[in-house]
Protein backbone atom coordinates (compact mmCIF):
# COMPACT_ATOMS: atom_id res chain seq x y z
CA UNK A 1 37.40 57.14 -2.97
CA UNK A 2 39.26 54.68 -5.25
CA UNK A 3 39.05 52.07 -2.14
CA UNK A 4 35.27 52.50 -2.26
CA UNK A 5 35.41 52.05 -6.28
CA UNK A 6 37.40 49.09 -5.42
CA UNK A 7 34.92 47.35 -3.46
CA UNK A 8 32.14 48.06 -5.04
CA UNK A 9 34.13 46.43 -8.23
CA UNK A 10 34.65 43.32 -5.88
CA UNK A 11 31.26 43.48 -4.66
CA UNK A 12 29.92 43.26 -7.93
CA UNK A 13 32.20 40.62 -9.21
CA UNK A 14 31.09 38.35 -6.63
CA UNK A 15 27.44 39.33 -7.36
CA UNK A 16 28.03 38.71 -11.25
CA UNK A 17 29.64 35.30 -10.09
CA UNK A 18 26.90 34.34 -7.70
CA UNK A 19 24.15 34.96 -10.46
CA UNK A 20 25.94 33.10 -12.92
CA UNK A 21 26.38 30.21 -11.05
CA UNK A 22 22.65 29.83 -10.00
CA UNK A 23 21.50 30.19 -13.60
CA UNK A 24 24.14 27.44 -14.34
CA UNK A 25 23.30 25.43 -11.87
CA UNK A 26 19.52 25.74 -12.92
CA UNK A 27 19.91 24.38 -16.29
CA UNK A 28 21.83 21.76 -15.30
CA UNK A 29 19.13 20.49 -13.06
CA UNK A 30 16.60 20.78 -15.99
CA UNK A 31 19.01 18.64 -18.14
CA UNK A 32 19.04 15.93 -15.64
CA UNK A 33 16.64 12.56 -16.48
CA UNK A 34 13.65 12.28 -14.71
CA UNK A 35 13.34 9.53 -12.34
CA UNK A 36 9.85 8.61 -10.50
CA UNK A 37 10.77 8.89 -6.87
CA UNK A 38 8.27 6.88 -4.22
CA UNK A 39 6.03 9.82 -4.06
CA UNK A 40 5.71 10.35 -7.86
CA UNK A 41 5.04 6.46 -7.75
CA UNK A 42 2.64 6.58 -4.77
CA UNK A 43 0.66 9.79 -6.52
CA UNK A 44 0.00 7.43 -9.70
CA UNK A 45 -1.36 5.12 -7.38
CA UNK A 46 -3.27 7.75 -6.31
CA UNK A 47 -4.20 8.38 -9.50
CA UNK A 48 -5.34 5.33 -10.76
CA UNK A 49 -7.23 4.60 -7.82
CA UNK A 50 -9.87 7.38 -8.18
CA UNK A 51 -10.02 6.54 -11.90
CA UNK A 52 -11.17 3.47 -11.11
CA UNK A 53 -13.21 4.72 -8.19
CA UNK A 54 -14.85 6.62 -10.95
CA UNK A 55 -15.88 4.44 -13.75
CA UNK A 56 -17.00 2.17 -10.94
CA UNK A 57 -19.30 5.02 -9.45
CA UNK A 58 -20.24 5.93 -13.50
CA UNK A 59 -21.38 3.00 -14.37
CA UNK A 60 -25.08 2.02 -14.50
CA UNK A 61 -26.94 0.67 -12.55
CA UNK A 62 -30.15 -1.19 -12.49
CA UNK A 63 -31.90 1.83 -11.46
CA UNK A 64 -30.57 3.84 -13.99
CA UNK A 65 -31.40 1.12 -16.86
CA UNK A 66 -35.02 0.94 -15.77
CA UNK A 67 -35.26 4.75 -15.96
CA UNK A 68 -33.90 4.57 -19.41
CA UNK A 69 -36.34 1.93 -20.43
CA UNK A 70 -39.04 3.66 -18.90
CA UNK A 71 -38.01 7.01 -21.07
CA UNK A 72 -37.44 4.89 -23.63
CA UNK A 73 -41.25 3.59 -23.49
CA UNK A 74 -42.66 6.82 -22.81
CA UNK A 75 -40.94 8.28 -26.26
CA UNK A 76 -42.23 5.42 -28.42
CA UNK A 77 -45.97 6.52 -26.80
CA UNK A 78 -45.43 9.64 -28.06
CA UNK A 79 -44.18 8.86 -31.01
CA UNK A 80 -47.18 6.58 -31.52
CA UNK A 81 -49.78 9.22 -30.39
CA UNK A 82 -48.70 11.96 -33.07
């Protein structure tokens, strides 16, 4: 019995130690500075490429302007009507 007591005491020393250790360990790593790595780098090339993919696809076009006009001109025909 007291050999069983005595490994379990072990047991849970080592368990106690263990846990400690990876909590220890985990705040150290969230200390540490952050430096961009080459992926980090390559995903804000990423980034910036489909931002600027975007405004280039948002922008407008003629089409778009001569549909504006044309709503434009059909507004002041209204207006002008009432």
């Amino acid at each position: 019995m007291a050999s069983a007591l005595h490994a379990w005491s072990i047991m849970h020393t080592v368990k106690t130690f263990l846990t400690s250790s990876v909590v220890v360990a985990a705040l150290a790593m969230t200390g540490c500075p952050a430096k961009d790595s080459p992926l980090e780098k390559a995903g804000d090339k990423i980034d910036e490429a489909v931002h600027k993919v975007g405004d280039a696809v948002d922008k407008d076009g003629p089409l778009e302007r001569a549909g504006e006009t044309m709503d434009l001109a059909t507004e002041k025909v209204r207006d002008s009507v009432k």
